[in-house]
C-alpha atoms as a PDB file:
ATOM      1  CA  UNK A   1      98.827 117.434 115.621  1.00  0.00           C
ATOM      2  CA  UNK A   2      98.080 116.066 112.205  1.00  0.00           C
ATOM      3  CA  UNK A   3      95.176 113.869 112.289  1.00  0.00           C
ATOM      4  CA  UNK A   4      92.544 112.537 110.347  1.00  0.00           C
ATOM      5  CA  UNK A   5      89.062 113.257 111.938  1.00  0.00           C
ATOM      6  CA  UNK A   6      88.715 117.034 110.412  1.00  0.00           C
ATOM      7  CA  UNK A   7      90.251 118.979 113.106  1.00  0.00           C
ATOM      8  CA  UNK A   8      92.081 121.759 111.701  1.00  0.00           C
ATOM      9  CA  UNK A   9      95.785 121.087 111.051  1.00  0.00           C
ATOM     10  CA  UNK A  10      98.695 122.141 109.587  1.00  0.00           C
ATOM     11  CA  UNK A  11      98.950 120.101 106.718  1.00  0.00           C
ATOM     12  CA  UNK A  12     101.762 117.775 105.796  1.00  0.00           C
ATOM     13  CA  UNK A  13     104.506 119.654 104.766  1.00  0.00           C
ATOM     14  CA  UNK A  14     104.654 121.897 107.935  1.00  0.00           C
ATOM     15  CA  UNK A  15     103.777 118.919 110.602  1.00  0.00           C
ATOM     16  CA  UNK A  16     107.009 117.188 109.287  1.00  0.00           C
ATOM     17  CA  UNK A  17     109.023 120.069 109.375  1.00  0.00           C
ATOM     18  CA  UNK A  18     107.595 122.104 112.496  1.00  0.00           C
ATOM     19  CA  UNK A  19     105.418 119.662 114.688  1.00  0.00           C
ATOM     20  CA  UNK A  20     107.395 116.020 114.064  1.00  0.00           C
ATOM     21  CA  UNK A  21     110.902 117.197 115.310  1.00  0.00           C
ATOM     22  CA  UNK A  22     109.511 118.282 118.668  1.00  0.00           C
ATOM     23  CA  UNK A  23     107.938 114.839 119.161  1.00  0.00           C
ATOM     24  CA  UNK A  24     111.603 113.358 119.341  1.00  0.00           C
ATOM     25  CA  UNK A  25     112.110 113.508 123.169  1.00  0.00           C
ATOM     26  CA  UNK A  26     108.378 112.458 124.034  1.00  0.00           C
ATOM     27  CA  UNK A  27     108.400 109.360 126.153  1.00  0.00           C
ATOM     28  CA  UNK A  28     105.820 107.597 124.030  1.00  0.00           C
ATOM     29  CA  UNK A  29     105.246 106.260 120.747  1.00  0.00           C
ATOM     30  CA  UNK A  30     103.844 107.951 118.111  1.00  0.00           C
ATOM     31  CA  UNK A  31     100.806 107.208 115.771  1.00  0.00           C
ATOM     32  CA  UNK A  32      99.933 108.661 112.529  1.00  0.00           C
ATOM     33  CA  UNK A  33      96.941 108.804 111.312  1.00  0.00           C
ATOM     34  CA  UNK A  34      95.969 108.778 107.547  1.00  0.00           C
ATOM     35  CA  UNK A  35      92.858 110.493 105.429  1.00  0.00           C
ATOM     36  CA  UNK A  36      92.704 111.665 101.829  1.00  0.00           C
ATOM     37  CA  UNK A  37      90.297 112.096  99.787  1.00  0.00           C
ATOM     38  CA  UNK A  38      92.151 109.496  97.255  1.00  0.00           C
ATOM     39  CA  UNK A  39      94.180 106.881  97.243  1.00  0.00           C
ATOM     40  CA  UNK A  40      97.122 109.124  96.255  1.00  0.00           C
ATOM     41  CA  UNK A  41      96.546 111.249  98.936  1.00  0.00           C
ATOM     42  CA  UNK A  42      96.570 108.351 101.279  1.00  0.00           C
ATOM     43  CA  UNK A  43      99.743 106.757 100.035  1.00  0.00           C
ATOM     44  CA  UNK A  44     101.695 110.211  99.890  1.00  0.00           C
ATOM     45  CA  UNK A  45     100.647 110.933 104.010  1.00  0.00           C
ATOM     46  CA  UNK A  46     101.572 107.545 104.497  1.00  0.00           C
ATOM     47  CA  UNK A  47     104.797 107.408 102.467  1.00  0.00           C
ATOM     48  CA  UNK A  48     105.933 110.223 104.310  1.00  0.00           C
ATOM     49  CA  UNK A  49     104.864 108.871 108.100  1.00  0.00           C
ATOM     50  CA  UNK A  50     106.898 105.507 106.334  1.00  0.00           C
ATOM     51  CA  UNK A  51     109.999 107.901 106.431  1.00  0.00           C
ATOM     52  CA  UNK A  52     109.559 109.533 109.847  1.00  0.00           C
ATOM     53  CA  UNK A  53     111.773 107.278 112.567  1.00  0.00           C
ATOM     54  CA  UNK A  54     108.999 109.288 115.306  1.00  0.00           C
ATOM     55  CA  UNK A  55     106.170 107.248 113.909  1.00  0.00           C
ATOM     56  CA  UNK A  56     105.717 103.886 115.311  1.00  0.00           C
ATOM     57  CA  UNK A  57     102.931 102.894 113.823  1.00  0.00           C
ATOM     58  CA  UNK A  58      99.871 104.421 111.417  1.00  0.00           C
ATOM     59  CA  UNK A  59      96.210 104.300 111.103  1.00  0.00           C
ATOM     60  CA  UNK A  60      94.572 104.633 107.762  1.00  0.00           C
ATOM     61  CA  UNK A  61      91.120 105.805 108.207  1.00  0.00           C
ATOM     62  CA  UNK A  62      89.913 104.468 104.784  1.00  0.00           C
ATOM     63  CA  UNK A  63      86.444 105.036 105.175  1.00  0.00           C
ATOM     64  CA  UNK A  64      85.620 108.145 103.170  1.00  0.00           C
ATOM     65  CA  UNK A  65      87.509 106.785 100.107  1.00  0.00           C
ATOM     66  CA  UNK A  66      85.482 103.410 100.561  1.00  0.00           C
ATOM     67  CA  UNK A  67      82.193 105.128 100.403  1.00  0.00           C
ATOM     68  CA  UNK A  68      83.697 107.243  97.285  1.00  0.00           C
ATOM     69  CA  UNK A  69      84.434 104.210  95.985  1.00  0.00           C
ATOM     70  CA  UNK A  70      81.100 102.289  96.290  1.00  0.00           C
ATOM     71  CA  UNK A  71      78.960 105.278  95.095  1.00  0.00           C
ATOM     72  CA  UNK A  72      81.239 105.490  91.672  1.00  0.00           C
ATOM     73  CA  UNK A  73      81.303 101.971  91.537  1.00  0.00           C
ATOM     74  CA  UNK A  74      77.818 102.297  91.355  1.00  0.00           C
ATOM     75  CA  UNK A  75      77.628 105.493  88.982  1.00  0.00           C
ATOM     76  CA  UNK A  76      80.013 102.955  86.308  1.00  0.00           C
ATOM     77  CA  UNK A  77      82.955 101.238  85.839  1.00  0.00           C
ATOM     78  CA  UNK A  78      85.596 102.531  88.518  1.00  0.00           C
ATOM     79  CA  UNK A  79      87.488 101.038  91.246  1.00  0.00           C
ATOM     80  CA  UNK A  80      85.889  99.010  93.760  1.00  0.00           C
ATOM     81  CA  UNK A  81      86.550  99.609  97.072  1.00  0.00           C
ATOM     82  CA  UNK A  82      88.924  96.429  97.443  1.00  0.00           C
ATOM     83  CA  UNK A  83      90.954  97.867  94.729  1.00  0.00           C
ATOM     84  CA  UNK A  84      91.275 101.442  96.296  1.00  0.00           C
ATOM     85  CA  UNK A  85      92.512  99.205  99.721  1.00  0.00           C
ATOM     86  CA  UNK A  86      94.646  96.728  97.483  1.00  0.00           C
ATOM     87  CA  UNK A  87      96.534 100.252  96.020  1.00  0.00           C
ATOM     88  CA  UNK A  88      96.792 101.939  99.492  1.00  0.00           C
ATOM     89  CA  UNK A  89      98.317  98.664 100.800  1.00  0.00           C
ATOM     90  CA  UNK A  90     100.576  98.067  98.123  1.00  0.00           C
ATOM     91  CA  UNK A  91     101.996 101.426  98.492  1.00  0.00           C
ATOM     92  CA  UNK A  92     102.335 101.078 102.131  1.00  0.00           C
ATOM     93  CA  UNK A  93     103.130  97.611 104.039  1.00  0.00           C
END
C-alpha cells in the first residue's frame, strides 16, 4: 500500500517496482493516492501513478501543502494556495 494518510509505506520507488506489479490480476480498480510535502513532491507521485496502466484514477490530498501555503503566504510574499493547486494541476490533468 502506498497511501497518503501517514501510515507507514514503502515509498515510491519500491511500491512501483514491488507492490504495483502484483496489483495486475486484482479484479478491481486501483486508486492512488497523493501527499507531499510540496508541490514537487506531489507532481513527481503523481507523474509516476500518470504512468502506471494499474491506476485508474488518483486522489491528491492537497491539504497539508494548502495550509503550508496560507501560513507563508502570510509570513511574505510566496505562493498562494491557488497557485500551489494551479502547479499541481498543470503538471497532472
Amino acid at each position: 500500500m502506498l497511501n497518503a494518510i501517514g501510515l507507514a509505506n514503502v515509498g515510491l520507488d519500491r511500491f512501483l517496482a514491488e507492490k504495483l506489479p502484483t496489483a495486475r490480476d486484482l479484479p478491481c480498480r486501483l486508486f492512488g493516492s497523493v501527499a507531499g510535502h510540496c508541490a514537487s513532491e506531489y507532481t513527481r507521485v503523481a507523474s509516476a501513478f500518470d504512468t502506471a496502466a494499474e491506476i485508474a484514477a488518483v486522489d491528491a490530498d492537497i491539504a497539508r501543502i494548502m495550509d503550508d501555503a496560507v501560513a507563508k503566504a502570510k509570513a511574505g510574499p510566496r505562493p498562494v494556495p491557488g497557485d500551489v493547486f494551479d502547479h499541481v494541476y498543470a503538471r497532472y490533468r
